[in-house]
Every structure is written in structure tokens, then in C-alpha cells.
PDB file of N, CA and C in Angstrom:
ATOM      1  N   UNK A   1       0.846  -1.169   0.000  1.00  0.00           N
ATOM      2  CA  UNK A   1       0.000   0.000   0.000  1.00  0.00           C
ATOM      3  C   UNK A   1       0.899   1.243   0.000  1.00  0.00           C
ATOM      4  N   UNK A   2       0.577   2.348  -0.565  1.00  0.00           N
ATOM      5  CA  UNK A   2       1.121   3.327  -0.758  1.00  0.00           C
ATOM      6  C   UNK A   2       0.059   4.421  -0.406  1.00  0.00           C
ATOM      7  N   UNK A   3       0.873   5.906  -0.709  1.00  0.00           N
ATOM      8  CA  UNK A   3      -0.315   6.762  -0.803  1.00  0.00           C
ATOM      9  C   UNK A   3      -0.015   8.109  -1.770  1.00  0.00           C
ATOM     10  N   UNK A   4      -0.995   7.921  -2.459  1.00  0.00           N
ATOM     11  CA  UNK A   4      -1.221   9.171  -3.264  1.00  0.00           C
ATOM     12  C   UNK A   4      -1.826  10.573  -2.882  1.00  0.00           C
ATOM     13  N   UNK A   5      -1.062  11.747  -3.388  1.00  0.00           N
ATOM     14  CA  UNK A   5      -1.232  13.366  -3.011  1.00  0.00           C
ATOM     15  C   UNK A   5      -2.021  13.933  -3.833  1.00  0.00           C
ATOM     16  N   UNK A   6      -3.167  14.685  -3.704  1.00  0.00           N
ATOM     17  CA  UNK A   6      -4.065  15.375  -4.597  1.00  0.00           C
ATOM     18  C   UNK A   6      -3.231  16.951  -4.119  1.00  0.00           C
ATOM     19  N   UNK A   7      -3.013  17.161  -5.624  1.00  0.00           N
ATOM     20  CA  UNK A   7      -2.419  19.134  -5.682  1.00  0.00           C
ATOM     21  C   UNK A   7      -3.478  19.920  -6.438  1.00  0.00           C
ATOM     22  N   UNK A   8      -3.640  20.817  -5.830  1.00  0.00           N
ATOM     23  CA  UNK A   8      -4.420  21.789  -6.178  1.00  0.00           C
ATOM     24  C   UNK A   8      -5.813  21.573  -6.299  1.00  0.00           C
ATOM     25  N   UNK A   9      -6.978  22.414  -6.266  1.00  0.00           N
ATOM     26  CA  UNK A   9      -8.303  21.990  -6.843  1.00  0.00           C
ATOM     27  C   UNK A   9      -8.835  22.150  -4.940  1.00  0.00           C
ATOM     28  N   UNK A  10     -10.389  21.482  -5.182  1.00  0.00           N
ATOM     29  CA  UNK A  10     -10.608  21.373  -4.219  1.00  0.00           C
ATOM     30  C   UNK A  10     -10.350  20.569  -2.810  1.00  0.00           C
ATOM     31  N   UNK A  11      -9.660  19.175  -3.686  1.00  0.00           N
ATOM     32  CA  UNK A  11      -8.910  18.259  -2.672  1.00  0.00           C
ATOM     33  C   UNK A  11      -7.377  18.433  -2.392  1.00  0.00           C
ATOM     34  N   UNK A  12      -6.975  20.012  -3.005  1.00  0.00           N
ATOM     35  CA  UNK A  12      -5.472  20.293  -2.524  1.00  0.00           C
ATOM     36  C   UNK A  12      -4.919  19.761  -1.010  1.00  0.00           C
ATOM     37  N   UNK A  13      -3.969  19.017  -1.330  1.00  0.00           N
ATOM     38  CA  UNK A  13      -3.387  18.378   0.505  1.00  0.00           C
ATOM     39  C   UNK A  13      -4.108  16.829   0.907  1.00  0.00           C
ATOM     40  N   UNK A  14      -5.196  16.414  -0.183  1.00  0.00           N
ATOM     41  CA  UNK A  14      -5.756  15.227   0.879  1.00  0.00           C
ATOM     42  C   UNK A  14      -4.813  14.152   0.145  1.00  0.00           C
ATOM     43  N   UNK A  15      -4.332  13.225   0.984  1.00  0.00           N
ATOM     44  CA  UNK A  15      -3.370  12.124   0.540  1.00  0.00           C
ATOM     45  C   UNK A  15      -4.552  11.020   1.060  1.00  0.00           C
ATOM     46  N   UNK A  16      -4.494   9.797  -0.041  1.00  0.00           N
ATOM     47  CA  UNK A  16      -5.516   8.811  -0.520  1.00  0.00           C
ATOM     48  C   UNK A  16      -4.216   7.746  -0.307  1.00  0.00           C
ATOM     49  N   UNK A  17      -4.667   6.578   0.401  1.00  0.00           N
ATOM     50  CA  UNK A  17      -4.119   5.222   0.646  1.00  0.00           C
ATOM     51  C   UNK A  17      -4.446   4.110  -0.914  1.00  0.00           C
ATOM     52  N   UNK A  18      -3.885   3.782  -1.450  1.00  0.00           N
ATOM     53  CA  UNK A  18      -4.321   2.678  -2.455  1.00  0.00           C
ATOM     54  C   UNK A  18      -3.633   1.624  -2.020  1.00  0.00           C
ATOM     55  N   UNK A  19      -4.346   0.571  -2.875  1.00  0.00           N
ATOM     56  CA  UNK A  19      -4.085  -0.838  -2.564  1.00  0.00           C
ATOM     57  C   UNK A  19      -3.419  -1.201  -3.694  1.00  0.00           C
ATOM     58  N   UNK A  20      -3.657  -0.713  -5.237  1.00  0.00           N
ATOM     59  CA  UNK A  20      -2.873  -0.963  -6.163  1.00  0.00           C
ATOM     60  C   UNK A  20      -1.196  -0.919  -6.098  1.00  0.00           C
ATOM     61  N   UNK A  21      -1.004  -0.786  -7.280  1.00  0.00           N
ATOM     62  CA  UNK A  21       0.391  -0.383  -6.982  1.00  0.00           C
ATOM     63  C   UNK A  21       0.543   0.650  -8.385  1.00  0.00           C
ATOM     64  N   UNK A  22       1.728   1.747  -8.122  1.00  0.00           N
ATOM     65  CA  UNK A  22       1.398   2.998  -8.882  1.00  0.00           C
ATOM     66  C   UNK A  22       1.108   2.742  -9.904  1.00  0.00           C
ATOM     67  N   UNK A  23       1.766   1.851 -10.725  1.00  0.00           N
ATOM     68  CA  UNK A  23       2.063   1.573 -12.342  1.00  0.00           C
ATOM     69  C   UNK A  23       0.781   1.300 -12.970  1.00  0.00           C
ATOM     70  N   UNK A  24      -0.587   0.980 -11.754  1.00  0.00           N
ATOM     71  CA  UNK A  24      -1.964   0.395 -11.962  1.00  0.00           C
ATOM     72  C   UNK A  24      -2.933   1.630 -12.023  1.00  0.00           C
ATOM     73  N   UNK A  25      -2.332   2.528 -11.426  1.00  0.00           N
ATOM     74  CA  UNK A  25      -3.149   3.788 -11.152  1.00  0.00           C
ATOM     75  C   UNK A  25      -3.835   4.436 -12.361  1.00  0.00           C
ATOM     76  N   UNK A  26      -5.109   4.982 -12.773  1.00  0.00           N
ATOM     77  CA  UNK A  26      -5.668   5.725 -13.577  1.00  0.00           C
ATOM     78  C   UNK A  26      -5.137   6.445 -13.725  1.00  0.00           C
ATOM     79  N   UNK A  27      -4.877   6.917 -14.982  1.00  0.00           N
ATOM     80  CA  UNK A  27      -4.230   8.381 -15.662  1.00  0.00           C
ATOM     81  C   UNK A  27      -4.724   9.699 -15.276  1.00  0.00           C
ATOM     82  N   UNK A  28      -6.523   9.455 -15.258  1.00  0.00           N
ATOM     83  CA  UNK A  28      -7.586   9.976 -14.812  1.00  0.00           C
ATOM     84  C   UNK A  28      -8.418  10.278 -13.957  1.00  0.00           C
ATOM     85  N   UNK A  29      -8.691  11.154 -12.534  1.00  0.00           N
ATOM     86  CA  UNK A  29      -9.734  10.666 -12.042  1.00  0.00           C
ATOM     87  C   UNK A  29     -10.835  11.607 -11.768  1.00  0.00           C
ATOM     88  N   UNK A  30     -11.895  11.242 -11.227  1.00  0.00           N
ATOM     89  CA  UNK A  30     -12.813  12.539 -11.265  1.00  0.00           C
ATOM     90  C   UNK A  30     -13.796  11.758  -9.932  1.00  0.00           C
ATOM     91  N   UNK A  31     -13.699  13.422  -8.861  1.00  0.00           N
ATOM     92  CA  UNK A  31     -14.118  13.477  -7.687  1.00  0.00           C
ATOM     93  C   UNK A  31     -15.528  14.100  -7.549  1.00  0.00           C
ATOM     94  N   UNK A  32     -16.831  13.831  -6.854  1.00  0.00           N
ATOM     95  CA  UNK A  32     -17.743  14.925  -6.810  1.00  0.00           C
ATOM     96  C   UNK A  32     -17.529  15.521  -5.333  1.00  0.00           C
ATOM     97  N   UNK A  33     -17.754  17.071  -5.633  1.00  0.00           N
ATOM     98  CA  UNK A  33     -17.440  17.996  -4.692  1.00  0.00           C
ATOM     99  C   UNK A  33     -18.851  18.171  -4.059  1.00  0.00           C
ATOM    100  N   UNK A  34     -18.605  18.312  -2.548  1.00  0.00           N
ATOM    101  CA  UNK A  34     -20.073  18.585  -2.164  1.00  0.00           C
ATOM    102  C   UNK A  34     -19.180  18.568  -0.341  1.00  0.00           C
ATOM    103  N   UNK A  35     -20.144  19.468   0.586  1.00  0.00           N
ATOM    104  CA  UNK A  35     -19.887  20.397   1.206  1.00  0.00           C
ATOM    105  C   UNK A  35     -19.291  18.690   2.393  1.00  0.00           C
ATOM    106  N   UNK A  36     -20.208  17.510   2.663  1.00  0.00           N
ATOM    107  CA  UNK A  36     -19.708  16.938   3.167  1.00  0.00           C
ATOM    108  C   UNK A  36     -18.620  16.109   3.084  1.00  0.00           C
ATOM    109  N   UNK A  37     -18.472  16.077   1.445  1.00  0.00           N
ATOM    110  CA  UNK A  37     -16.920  15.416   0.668  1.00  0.00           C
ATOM    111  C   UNK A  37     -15.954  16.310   1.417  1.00  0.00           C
ATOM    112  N   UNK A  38     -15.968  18.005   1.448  1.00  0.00           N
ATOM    113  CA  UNK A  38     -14.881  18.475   1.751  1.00  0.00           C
ATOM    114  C   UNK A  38     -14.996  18.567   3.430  1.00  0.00           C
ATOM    115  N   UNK A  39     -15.648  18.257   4.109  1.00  0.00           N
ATOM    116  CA  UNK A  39     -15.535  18.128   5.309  1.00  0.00           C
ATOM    117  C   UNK A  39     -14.670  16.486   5.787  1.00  0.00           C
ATOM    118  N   UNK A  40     -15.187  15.806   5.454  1.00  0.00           N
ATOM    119  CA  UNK A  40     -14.790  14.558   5.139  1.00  0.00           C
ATOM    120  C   UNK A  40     -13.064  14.469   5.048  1.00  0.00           C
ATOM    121  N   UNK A  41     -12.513  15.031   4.209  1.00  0.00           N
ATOM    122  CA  UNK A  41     -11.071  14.799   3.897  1.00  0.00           C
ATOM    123  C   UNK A  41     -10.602  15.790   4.675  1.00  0.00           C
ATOM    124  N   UNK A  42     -11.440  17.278   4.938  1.00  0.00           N
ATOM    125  CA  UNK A  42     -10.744  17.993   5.820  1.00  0.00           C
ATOM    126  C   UNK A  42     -10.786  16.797   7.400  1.00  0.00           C
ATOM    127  N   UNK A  43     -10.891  15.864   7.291  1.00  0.00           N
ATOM    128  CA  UNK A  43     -10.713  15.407   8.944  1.00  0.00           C
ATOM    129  C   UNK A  43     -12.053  15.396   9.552  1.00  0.00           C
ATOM    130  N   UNK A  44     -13.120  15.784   8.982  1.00  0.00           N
ATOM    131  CA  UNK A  44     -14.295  15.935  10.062  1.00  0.00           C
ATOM    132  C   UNK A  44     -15.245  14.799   9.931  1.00  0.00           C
ATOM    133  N   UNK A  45     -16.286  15.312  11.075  1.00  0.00           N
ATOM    134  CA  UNK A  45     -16.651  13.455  11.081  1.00  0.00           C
ATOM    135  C   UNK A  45     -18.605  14.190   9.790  1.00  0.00           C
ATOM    136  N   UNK A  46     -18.775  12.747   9.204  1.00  0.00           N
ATOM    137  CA  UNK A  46     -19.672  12.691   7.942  1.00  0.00           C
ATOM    138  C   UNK A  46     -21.034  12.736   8.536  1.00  0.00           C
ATOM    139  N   UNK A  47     -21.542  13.731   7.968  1.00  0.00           N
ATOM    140  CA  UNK A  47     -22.676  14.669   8.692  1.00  0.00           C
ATOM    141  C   UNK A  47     -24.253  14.668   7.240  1.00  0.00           C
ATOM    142  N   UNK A  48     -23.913  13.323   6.475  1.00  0.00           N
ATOM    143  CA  UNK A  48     -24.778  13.045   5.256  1.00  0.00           C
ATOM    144  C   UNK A  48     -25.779  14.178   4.853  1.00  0.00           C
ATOM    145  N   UNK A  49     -24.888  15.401   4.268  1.00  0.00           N
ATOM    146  CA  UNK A  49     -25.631  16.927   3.898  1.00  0.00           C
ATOM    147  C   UNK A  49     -25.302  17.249   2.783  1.00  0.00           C
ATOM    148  N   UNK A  50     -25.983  18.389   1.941  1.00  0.00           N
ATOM    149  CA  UNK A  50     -24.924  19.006   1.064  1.00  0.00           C
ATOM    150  C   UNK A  50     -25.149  18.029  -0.483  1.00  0.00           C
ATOM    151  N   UNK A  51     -25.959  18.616  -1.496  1.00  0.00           N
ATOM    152  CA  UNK A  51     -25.663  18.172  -2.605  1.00  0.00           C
ATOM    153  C   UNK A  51     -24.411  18.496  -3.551  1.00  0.00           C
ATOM    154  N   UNK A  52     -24.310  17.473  -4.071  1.00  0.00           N
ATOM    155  CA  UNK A  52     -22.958  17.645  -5.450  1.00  0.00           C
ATOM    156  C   UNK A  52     -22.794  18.716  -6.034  1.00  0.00           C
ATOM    157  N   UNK A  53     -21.842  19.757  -5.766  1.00  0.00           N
ATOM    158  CA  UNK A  53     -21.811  21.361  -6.567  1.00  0.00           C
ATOM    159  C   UNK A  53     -21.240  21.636  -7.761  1.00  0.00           C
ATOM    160  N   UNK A  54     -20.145  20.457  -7.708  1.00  0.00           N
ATOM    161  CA  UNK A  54     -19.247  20.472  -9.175  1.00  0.00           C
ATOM    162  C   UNK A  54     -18.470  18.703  -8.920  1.00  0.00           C
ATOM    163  N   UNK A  55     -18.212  18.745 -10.245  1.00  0.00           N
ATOM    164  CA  UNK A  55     -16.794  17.595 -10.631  1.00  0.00           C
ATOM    165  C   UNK A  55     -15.395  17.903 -10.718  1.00  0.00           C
ATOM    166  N   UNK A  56     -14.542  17.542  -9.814  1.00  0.00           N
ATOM    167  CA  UNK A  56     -13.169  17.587 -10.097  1.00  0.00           C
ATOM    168  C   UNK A  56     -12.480  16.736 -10.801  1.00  0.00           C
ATOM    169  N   UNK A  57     -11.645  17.259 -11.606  1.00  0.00           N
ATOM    170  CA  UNK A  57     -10.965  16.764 -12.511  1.00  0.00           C
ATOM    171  C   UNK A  57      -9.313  16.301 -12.040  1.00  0.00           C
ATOM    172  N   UNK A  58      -8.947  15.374 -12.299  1.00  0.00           N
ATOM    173  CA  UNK A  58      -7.456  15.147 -11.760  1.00  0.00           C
ATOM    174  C   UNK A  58      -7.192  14.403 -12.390  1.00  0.00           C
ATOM    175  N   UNK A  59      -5.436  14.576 -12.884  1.00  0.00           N
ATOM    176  CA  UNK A  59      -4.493  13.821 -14.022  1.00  0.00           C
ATOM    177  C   UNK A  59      -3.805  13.262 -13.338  1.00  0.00           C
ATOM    178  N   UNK A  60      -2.922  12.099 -13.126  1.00  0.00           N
ATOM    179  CA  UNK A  60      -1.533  11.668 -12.999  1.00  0.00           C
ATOM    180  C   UNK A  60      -0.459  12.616 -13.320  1.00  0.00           C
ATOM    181  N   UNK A  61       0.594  13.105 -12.006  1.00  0.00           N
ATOM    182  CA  UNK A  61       1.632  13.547 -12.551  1.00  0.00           C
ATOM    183  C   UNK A  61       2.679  13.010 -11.305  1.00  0.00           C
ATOM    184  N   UNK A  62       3.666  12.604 -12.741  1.00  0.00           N
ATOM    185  CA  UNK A  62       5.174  11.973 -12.179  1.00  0.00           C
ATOM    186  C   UNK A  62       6.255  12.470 -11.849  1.00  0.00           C
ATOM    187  N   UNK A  63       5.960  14.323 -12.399  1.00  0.00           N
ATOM    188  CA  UNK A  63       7.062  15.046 -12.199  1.00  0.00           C
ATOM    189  C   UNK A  63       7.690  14.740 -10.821  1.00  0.00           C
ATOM    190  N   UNK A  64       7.464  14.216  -9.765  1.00  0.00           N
ATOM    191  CA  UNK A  64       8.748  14.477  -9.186  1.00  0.00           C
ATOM    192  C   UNK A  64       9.325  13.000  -8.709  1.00  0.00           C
ATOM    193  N   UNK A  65       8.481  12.192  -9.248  1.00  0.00           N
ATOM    194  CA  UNK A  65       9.201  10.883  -9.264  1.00  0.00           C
ATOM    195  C   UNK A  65       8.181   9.801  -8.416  1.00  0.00           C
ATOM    196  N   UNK A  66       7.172  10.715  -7.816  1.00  0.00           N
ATOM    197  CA  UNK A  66       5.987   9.833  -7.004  1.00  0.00           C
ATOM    198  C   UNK A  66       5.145  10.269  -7.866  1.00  0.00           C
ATOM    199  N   UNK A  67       3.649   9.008  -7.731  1.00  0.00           N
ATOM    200  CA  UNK A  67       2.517   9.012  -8.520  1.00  0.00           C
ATOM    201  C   UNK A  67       1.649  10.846  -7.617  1.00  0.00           C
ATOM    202  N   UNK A  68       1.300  11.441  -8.147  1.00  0.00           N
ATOM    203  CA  UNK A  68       0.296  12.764  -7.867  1.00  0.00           C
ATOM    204  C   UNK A  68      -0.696  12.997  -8.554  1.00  0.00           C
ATOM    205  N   UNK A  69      -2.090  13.240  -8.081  1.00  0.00           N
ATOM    206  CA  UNK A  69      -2.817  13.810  -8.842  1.00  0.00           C
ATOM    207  C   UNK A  69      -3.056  15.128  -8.818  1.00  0.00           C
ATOM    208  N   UNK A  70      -2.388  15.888 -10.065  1.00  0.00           N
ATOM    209  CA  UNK A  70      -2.914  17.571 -10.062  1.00  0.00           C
ATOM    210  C   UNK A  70      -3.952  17.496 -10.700  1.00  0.00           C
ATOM    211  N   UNK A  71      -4.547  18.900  -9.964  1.00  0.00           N
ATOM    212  CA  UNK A  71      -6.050  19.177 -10.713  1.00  0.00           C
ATOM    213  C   UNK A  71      -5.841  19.704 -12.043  1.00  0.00           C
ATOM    214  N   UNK A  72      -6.829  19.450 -12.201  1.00  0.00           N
ATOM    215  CA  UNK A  72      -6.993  19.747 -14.282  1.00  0.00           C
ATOM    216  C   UNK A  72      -7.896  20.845 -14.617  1.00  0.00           C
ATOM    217  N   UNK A  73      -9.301  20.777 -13.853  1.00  0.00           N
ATOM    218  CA  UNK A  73     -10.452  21.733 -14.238  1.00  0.00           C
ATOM    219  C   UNK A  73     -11.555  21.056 -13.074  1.00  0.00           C
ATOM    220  N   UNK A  74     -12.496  21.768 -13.372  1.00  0.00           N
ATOM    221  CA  UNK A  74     -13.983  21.455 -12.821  1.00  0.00           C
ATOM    222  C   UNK A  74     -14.846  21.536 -13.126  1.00  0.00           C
ATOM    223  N   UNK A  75     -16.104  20.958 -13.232  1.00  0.00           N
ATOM    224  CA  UNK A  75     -17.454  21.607 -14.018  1.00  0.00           C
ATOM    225  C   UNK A  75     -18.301  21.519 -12.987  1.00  0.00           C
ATOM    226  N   UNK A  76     -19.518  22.122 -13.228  1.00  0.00           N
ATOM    227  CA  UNK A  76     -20.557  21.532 -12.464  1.00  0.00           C
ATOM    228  C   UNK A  76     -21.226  20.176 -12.750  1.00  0.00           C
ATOM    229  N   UNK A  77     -22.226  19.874 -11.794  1.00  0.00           N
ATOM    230  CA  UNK A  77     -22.373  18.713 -11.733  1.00  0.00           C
ATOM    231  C   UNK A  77     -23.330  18.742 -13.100  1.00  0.00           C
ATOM    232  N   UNK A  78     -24.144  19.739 -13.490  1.00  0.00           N
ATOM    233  CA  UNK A  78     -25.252  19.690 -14.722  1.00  0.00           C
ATOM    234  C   UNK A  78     -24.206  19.291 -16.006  1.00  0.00           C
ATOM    235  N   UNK A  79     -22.839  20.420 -16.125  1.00  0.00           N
ATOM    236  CA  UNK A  79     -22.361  19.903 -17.211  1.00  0.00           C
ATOM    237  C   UNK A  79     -22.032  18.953 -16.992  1.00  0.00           C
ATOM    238  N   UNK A  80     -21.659  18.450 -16.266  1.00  0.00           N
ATOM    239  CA  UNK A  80     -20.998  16.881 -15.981  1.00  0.00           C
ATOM    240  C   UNK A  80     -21.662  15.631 -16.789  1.00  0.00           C
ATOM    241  N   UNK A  81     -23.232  15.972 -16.508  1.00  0.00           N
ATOM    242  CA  UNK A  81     -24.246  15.118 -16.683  1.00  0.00           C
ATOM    243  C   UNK A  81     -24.468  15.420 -18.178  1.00  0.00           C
ATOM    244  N   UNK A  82     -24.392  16.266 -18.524  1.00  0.00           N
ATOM    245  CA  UNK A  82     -24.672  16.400 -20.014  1.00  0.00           C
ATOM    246  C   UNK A  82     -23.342  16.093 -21.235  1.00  0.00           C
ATOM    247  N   UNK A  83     -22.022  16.066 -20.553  1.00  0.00           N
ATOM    248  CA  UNK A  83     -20.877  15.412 -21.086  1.00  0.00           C
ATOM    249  C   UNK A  83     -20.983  14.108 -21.026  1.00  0.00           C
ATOM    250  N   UNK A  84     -21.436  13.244 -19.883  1.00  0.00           N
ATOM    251  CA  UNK A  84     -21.747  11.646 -19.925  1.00  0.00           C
ATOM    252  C   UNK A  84     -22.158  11.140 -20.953  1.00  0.00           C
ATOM    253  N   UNK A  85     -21.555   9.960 -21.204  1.00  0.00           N
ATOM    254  CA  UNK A  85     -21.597   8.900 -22.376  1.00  0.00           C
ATOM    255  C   UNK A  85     -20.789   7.517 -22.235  1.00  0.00           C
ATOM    256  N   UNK A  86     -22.365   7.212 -21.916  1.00  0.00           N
ATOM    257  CA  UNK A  86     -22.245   5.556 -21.667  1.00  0.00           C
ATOM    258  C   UNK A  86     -22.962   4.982 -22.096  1.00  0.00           C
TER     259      UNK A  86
END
């Protein structure tokens, strides 16, 4: 187990435990933001409130020799839903 660093965006600072191993990791990932998500990683205890306000966007970056996810962009959750295609 290792752990991965989210930079910048709304999850700037929260470090995520995986079970994979880096080389397995998504290139890609995408978080929904909502008032108890960011309470949540800030450390606080989950208070089931707060609808989805936007999508965070996060890339893989290797620059410094560990797996990181920097933020990329954000949308809201409507565009979000109207970019979907499945």
C-alpha cells in the first residue's frame, strides 16, 4: 500500500491510501465535490448533507518521481451530466 497526493483543486493536501500499486493507477480521475466530501477529507466526522456542486478533474503527474494527482479543471455537476456517455 502506498499513498497518493491530490495538488491543487478542491482536494489540494488530501493524501488517498491505495491498494494498487502505482504503475496500476488511472491516468484519470474525477471526484464529486459537495460540502460533506470536503468536510470529510478535511478530517471531520460525515454529517450526510450538502448536494454535489461540481466535478473535479485530476491527471496523474510523475514530475517528481511519485505518482500525484494535479487538478486539471472542474465543471458543475449539470455539465458533468450532459458530457456523460455511456
Amino acid at each position: 500500500m502506498f499513498i497518493v497526493e491530490f495538488v491543487g483543486g478542491p482536494y489540494d493536501g488530501h493524501q488517498q491510501s491505495c491498494l494498487m500499486s502505482p504503475s496500476q493507477l488511472p491516468s484519470d480521475v474525477i471526484w464529486f465535490v459537495c460540502e460533506d466530501g470536503l468536510r470529510l477529507v478535511g478530517g471531520g466526522v460525515h454529517q450526510k448533507r450538502g448536494a454535489f456542486t461540481s466535478v473535479a478533474l485530476y491527471g496523474i503527474d510523475w514530475e517528481t518521481g511519485t505518482a500525484r494527482y494535479r487538478f486539471a479543471d472542474a465543471i458543475s455537476v449539470k455539465g458533468y451530466e450532459a458530457k456523460r456517455t455511456f
